[in-house]
C-alpha atoms as a PDB file:
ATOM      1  CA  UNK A   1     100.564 110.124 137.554  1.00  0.00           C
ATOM      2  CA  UNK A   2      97.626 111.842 139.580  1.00  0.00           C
ATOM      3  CA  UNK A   3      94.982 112.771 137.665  1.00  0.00           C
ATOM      4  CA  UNK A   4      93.924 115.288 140.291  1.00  0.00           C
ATOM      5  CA  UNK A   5      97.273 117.061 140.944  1.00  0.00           C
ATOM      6  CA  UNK A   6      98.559 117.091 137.407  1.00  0.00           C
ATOM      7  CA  UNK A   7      97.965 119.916 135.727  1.00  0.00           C
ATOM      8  CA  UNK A   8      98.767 122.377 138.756  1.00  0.00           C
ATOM      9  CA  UNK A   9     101.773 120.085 138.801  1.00  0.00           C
ATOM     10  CA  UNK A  10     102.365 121.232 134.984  1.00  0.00           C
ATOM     11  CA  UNK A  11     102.513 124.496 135.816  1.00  0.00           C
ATOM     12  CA  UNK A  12     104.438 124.468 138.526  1.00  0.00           C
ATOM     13  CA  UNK A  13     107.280 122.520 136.540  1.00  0.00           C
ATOM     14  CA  UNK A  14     107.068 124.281 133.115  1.00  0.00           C
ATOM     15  CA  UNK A  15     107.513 127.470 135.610  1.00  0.00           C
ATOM     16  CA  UNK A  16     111.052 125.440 136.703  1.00  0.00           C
ATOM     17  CA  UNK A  17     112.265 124.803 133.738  1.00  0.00           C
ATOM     18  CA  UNK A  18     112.222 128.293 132.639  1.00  0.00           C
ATOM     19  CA  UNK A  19     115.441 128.283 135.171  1.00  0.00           C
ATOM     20  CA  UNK A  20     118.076 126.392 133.162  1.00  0.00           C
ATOM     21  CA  UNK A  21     120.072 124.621 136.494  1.00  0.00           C
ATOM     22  CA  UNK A  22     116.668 122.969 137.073  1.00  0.00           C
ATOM     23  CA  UNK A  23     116.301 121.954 133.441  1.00  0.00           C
ATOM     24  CA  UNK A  24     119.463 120.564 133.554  1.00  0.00           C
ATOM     25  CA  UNK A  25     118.429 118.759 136.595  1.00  0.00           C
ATOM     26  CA  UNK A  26     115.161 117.115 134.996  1.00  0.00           C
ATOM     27  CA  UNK A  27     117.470 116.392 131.614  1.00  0.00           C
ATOM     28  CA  UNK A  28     119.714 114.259 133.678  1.00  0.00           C
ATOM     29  CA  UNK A  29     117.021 112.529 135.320  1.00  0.00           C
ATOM     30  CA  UNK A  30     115.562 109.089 134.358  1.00  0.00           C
ATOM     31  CA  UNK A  31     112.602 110.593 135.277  1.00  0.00           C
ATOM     32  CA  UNK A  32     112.475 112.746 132.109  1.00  0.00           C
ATOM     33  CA  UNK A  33     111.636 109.322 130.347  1.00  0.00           C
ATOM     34  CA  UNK A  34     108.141 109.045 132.109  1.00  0.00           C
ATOM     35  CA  UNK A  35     107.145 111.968 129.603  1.00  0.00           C
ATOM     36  CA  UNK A  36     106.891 109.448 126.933  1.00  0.00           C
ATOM     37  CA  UNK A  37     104.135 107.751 129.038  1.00  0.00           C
ATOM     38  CA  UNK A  38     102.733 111.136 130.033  1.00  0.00           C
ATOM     39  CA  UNK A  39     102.500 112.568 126.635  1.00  0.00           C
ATOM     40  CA  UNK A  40     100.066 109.286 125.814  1.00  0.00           C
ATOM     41  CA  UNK A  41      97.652 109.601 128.744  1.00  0.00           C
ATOM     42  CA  UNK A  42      93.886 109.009 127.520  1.00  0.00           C
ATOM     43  CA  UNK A  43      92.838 111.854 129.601  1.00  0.00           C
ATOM     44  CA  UNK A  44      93.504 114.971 126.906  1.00  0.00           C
ATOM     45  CA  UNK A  45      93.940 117.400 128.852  1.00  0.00           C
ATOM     46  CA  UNK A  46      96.920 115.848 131.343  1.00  0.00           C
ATOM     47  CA  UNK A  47      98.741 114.505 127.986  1.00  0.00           C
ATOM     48  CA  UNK A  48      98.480 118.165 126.435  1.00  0.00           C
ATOM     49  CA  UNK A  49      99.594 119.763 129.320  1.00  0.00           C
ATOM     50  CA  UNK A  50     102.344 117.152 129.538  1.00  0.00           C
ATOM     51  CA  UNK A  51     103.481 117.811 126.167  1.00  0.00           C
ATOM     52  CA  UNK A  52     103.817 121.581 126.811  1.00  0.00           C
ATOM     53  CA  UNK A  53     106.315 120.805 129.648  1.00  0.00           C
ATOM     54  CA  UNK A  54     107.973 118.157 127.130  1.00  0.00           C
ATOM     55  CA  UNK A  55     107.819 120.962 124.234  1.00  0.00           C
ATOM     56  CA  UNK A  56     109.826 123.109 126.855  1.00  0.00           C
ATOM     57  CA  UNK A  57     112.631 121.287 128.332  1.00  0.00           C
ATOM     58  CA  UNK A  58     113.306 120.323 124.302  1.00  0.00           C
ATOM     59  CA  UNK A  59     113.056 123.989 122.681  1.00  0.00           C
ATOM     60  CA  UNK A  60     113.702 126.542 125.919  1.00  0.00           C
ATOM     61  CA  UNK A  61     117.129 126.476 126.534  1.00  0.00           C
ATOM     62  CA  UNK A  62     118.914 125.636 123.151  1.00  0.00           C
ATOM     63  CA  UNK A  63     122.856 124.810 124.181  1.00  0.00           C
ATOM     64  CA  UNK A  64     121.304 122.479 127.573  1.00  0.00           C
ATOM     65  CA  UNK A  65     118.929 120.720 124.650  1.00  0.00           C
ATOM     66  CA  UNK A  66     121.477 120.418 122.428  1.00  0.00           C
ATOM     67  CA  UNK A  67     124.134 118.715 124.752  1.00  0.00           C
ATOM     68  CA  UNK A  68     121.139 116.241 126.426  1.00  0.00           C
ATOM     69  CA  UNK A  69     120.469 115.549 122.811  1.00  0.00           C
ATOM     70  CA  UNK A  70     123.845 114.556 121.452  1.00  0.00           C
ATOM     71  CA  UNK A  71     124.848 112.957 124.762  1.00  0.00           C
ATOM     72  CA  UNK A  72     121.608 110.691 124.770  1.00  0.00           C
ATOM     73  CA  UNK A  73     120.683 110.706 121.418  1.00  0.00           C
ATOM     74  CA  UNK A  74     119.840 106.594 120.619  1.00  0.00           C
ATOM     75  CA  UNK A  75     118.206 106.108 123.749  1.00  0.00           C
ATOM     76  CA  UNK A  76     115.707 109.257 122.689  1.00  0.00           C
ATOM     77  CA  UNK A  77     115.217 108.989 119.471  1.00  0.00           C
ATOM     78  CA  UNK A  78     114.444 105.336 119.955  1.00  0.00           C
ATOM     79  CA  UNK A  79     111.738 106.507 122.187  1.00  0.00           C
ATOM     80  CA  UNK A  80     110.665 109.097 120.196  1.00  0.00           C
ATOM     81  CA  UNK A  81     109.893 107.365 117.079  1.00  0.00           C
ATOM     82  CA  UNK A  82     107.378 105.180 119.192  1.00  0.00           C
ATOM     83  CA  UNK A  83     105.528 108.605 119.743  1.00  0.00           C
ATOM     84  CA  UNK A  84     105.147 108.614 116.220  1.00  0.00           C
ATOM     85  CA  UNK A  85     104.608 105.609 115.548  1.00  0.00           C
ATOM     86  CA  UNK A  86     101.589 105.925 118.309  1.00  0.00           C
ATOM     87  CA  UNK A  87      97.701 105.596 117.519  1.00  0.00           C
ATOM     88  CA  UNK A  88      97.114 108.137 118.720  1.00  0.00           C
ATOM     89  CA  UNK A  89      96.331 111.537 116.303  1.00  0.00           C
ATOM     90  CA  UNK A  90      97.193 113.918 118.581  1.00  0.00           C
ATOM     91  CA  UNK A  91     100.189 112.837 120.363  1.00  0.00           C
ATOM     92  CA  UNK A  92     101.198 111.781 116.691  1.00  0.00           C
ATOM     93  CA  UNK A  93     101.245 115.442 114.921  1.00  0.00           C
ATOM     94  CA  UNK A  94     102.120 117.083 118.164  1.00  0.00           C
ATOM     95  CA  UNK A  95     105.434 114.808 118.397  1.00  0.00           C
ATOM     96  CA  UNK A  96     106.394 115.851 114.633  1.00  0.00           C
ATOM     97  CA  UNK A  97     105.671 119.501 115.597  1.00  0.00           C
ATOM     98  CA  UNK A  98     108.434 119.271 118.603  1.00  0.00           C
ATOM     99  CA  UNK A  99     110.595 116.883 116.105  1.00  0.00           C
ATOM    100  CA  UNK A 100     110.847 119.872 112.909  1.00  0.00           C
ATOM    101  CA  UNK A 101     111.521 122.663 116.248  1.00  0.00           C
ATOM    102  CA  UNK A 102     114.325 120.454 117.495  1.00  0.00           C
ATOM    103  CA  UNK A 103     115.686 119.746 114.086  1.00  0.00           C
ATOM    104  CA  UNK A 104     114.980 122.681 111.703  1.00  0.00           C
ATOM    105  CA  UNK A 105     117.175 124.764 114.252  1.00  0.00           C
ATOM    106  CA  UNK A 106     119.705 124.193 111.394  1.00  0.00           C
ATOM    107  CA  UNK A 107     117.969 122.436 108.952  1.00  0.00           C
ATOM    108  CA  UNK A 108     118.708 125.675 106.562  1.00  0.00           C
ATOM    109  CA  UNK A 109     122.620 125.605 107.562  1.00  0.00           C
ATOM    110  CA  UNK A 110     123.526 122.288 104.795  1.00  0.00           C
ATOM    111  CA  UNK A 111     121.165 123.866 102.287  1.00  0.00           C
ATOM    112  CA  UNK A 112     122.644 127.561 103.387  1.00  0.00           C
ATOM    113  CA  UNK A 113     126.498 125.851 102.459  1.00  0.00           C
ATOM    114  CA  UNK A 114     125.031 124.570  99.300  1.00  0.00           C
ATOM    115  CA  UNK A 115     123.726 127.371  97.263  1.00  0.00           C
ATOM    116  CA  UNK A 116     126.437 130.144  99.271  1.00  0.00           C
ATOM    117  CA  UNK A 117     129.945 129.699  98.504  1.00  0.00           C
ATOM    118  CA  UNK A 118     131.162 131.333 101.736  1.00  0.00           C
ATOM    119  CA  UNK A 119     129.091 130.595 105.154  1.00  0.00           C
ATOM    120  CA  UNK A 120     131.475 133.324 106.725  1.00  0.00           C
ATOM    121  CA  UNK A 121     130.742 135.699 104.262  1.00  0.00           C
ATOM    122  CA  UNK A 122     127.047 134.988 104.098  1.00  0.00           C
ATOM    123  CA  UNK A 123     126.874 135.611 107.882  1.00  0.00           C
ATOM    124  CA  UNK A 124     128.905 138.670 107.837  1.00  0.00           C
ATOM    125  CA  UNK A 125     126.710 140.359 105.374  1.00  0.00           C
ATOM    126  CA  UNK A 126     123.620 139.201 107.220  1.00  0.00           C
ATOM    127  CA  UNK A 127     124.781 140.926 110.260  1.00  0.00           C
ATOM    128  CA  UNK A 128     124.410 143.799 108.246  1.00  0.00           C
ATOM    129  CA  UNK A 129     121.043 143.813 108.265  1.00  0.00           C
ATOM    130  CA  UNK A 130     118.830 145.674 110.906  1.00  0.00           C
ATOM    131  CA  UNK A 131     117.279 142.782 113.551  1.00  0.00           C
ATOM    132  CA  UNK A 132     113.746 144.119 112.459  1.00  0.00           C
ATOM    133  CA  UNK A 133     115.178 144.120 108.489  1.00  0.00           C
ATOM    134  CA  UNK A 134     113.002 141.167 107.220  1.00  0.00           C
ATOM    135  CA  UNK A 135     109.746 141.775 109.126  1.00  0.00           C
ATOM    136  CA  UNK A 136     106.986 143.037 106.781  1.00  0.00           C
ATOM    137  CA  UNK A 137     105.058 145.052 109.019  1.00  0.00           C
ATOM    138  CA  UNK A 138     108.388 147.177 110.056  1.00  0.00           C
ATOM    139  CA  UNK A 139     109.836 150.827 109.621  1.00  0.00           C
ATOM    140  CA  UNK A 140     113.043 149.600 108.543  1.00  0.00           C
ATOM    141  CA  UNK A 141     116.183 151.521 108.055  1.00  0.00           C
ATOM    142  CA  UNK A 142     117.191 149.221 105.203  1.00  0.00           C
ATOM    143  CA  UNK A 143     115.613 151.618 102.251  1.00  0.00           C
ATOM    144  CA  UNK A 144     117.912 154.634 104.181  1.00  0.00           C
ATOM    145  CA  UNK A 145     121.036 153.086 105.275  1.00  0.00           C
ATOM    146  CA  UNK A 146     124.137 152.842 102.071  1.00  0.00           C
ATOM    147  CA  UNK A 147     126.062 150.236 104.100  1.00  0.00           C
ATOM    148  CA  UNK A 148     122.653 148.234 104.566  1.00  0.00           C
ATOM    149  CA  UNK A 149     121.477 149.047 100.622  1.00  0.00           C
ATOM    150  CA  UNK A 150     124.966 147.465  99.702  1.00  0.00           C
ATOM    151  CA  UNK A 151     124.607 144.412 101.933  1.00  0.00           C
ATOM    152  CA  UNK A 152     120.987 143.719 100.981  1.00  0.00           C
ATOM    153  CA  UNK A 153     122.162 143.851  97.114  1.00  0.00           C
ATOM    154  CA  UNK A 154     124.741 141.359  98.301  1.00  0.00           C
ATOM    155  CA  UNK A 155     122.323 139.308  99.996  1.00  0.00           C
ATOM    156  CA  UNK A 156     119.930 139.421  96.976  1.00  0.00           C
ATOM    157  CA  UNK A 157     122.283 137.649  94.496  1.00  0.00           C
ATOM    158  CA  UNK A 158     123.457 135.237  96.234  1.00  0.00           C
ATOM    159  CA  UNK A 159     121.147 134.328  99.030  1.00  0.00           C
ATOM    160  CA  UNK A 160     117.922 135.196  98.011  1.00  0.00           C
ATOM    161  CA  UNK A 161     115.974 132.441  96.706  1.00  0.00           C
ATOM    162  CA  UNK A 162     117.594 130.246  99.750  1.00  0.00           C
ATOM    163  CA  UNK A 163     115.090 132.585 101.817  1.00  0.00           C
ATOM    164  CA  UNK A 164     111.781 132.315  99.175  1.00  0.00           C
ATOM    165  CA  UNK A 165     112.299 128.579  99.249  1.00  0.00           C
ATOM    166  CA  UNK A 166     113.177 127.825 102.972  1.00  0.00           C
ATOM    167  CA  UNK A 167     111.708 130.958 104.686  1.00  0.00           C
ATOM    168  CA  UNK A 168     113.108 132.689 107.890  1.00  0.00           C
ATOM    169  CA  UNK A 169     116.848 131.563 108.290  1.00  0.00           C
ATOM    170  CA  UNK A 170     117.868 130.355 111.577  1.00  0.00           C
ATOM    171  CA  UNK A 171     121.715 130.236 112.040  1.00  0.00           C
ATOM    172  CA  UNK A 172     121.369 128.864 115.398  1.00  0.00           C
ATOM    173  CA  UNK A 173     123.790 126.043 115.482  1.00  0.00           C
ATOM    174  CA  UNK A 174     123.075 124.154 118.451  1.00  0.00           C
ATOM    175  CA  UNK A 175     121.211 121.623 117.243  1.00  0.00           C
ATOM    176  CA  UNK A 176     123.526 120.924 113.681  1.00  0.00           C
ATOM    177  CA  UNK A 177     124.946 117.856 114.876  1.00  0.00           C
ATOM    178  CA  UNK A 178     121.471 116.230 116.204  1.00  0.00           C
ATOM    179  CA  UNK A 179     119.564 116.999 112.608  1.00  0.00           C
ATOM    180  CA  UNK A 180     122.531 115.478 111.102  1.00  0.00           C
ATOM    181  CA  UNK A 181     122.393 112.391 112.977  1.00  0.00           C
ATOM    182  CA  UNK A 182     118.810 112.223 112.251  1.00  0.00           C
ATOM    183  CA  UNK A 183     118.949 112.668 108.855  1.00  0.00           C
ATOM    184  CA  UNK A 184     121.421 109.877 107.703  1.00  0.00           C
ATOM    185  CA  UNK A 185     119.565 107.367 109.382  1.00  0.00           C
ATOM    186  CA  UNK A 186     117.453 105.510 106.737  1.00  0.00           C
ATOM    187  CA  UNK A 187     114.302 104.230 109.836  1.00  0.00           C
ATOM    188  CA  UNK A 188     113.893 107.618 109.969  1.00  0.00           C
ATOM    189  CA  UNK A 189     113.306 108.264 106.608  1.00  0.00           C
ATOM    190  CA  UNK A 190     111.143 105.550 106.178  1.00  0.00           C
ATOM    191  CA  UNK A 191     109.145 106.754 109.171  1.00  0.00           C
ATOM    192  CA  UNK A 192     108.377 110.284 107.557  1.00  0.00           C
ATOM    193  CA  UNK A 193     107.517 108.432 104.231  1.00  0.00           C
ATOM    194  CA  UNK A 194     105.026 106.932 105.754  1.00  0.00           C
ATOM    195  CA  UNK A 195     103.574 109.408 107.753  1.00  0.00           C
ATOM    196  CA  UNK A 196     103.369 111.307 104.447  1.00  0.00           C
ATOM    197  CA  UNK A 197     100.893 108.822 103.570  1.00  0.00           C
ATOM    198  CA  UNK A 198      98.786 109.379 106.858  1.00  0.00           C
ATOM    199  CA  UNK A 199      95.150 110.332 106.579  1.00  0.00           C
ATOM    200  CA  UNK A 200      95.163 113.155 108.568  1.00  0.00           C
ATOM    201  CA  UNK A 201      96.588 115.887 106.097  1.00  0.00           C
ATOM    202  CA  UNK A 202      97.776 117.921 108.853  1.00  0.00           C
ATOM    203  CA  UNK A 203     100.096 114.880 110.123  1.00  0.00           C
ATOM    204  CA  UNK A 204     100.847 114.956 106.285  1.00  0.00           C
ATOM    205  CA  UNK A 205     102.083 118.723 106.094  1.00  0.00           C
ATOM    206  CA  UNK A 206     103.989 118.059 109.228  1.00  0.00           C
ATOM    207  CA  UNK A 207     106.086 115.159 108.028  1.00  0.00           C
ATOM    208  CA  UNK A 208     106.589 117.156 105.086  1.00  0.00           C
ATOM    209  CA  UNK A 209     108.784 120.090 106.613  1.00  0.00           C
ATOM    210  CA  UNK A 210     110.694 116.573 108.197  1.00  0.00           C
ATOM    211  CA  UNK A 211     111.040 114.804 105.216  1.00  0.00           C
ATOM    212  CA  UNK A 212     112.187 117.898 103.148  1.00  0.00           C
ATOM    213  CA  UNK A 213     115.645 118.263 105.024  1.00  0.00           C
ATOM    214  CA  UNK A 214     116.888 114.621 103.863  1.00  0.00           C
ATOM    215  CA  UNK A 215     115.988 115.346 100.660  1.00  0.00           C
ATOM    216  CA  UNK A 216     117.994 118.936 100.671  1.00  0.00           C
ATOM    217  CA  UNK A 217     120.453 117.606 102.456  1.00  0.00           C
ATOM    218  CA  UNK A 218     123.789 118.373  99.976  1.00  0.00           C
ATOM    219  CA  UNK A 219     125.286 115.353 101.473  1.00  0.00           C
ATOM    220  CA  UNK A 220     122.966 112.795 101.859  1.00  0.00           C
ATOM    221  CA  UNK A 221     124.841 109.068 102.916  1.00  0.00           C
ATOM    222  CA  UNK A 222     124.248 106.445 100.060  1.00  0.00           C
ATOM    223  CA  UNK A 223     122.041 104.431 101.672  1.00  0.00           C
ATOM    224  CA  UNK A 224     119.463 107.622 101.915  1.00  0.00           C
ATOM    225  CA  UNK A 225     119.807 108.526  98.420  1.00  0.00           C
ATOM    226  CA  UNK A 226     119.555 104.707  97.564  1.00  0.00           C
ATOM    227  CA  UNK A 227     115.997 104.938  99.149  1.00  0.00           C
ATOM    228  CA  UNK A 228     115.449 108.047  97.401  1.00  0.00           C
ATOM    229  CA  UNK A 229     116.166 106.587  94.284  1.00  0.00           C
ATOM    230  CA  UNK A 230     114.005 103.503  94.572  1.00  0.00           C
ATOM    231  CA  UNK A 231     111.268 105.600  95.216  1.00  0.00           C
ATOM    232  CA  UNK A 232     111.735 108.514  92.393  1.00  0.00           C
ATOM    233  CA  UNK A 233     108.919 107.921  90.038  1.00  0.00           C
ATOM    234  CA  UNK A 234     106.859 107.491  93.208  1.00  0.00           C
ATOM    235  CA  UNK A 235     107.501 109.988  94.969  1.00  0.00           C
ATOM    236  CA  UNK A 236     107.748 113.117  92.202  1.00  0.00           C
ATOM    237  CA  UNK A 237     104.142 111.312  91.348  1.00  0.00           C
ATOM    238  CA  UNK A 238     103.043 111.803  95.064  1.00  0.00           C
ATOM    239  CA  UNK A 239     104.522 115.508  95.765  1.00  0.00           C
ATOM    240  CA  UNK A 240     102.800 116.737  92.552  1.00  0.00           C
ATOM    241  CA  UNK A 241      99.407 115.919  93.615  1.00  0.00           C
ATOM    242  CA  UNK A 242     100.723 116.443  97.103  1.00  0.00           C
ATOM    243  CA  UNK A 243      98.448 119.357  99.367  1.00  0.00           C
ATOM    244  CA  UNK A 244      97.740 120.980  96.166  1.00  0.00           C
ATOM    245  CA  UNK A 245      95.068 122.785  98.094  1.00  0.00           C
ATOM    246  CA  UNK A 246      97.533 124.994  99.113  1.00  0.00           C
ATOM    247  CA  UNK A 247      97.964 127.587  96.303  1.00  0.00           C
ATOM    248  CA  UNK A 248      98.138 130.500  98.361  1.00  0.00           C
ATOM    249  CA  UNK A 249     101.052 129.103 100.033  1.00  0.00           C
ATOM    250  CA  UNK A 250     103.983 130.204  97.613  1.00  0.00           C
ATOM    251  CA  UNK A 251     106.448 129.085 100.452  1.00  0.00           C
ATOM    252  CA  UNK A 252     105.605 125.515 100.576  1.00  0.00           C
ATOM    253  CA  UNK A 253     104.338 125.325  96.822  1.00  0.00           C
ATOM    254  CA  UNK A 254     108.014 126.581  96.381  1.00  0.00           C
ATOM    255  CA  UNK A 255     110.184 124.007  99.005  1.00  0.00           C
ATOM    256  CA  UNK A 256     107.734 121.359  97.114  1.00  0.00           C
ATOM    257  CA  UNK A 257     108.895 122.388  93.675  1.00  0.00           C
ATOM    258  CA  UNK A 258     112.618 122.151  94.744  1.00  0.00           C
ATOM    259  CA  UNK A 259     111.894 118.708  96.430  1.00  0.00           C
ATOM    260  CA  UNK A 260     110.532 117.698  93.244  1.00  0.00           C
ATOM    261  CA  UNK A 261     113.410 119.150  91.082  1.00  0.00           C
ATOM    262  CA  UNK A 262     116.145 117.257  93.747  1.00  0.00           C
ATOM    263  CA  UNK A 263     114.366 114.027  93.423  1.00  0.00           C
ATOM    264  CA  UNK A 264     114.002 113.976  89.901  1.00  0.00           C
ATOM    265  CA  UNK A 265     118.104 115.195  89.975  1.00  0.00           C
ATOM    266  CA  UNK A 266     119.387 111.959  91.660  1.00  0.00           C
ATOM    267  CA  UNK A 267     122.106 110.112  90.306  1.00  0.00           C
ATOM    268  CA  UNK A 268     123.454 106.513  91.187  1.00  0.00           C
ATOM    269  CA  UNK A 269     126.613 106.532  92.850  1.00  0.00           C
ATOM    270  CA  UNK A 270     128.521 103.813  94.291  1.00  0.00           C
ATOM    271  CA  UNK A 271     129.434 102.323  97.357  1.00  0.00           C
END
């Protein structure tokens, strides 16, 4: 609130909330709400820095975020769609960068239970894997190790294009429940349908890895795939011309194609 003592004030609290009791502590507070305001100063450089220390008390500690999120999850998310809803280019793609963190924690678990018959299985086989196994740039013991060899040819036939279509694979759970509240609520879906349509094609490719999870969500509520459905001939129109600048970008050219293919897929069902 002081231009002059806010950014060392930044610092000093993103260094605090690296400690999770005083996380916890701003969480809980109704003061945590005055970051909406702060993330929409006109001064650029206090609402930056005040979306770093926003960015952090969302994404540092995962089970505290999780909880605050679940436990207060209209009253935020209320809030939060004004940010992107806001004027405001900047605080408008920097809010759906902090949304797809906080939500694609598990955004890959539905699709994950989808295309894998056995989560358990999937998971056991994973753990398999050297921690360094899927890095490109690594020495891995995978092409040396039989027990690894026989997991990976596991992994290749049944998880495999889960990974070229999606990417990394998180299994962190902690935010499940929060991306599936977010995801059967049809404002929402609106809102990323519009902001598909924004100018700025970097607000576009944003809203994109948001609006992809209701579409690949396996168990989409009627009233999303109702919306869906409306919108079919329009939207397989719009993704096909969508950021098709982007042809070095197998991953997304691939989670587009499988958007497209979903979409295209959807069938009435009743009430």
């Amino acid at each position: 609130e002081n231009a002059d003592i806010a950014l060392n004030c930044g610092m000093m609290l993103r260094e605090s909330v690296r400690v999770q009791e005083l996380a916890d502590i701003i969480l809980k507070s109704p003061d945590f709400y005055k970051f909406f305001d702060y993330v929409q100063k006109s001064t650029f450089d206090i609402a930056s820095d005040a979306f770093a220390t926003f960015k952090d008390l969302l994404t540092k500690h995962k089970p505290l975020c999780a909880e605050f999120l679940e436990r207060n999850y209209d009253q935020f998310f209320n809030k939060y769609r004004d940010l992107l809803n806001s004027e405001n280019y900047v605080t408008r793609r920097q809010s759906l960068k902090i949304l797809s963190t906080v939500i694609m924690e598990n955004a890959n678990l539905s699709i994950l239970k989808k295309f894998s018959c056995d989560l358990d299985k999937f998971t056991l086989v994973y753990g398999l894997f050297p921690s360094d196994a899927f890095n490109s740039n690594s020495k891995s013991t995978i092409s040396t190790n039989p027990l690894t060899l026989s997991a990976f040819d596991i992994y290749k036939r049944e998880v495999f294009d889960i990974f070229k279509l999606l990417g990394e694979l998180l299994l962190d759970r902690y935010n499940f429940s929060v991306m599936t509240k977010y995801i059967t609520n049809t404002d929402n879906l609106k809102q990323q349908m519009n902001l598909l349509k924004e100018k700025s094609k970097n607000i576009q490719f944003e809203a994109f890895h948001v609006f992809k999870i209701f579409v690949a969500n396996p168990t989409k509520p009627k009233a999303i795939s109702d919306i869906l459905l409306r919108n079919r001939e329009k939207l397989i129109d719009f993704l096909t011309s969508f950021h098709t600048d982007r042809t070095d970008d197998e991953q997304f050219n691939d989670e587009k194609a499988f958007l497209i293919k979903q979409i295209s897929e959807l069938k009435d069902t009743k009430a």
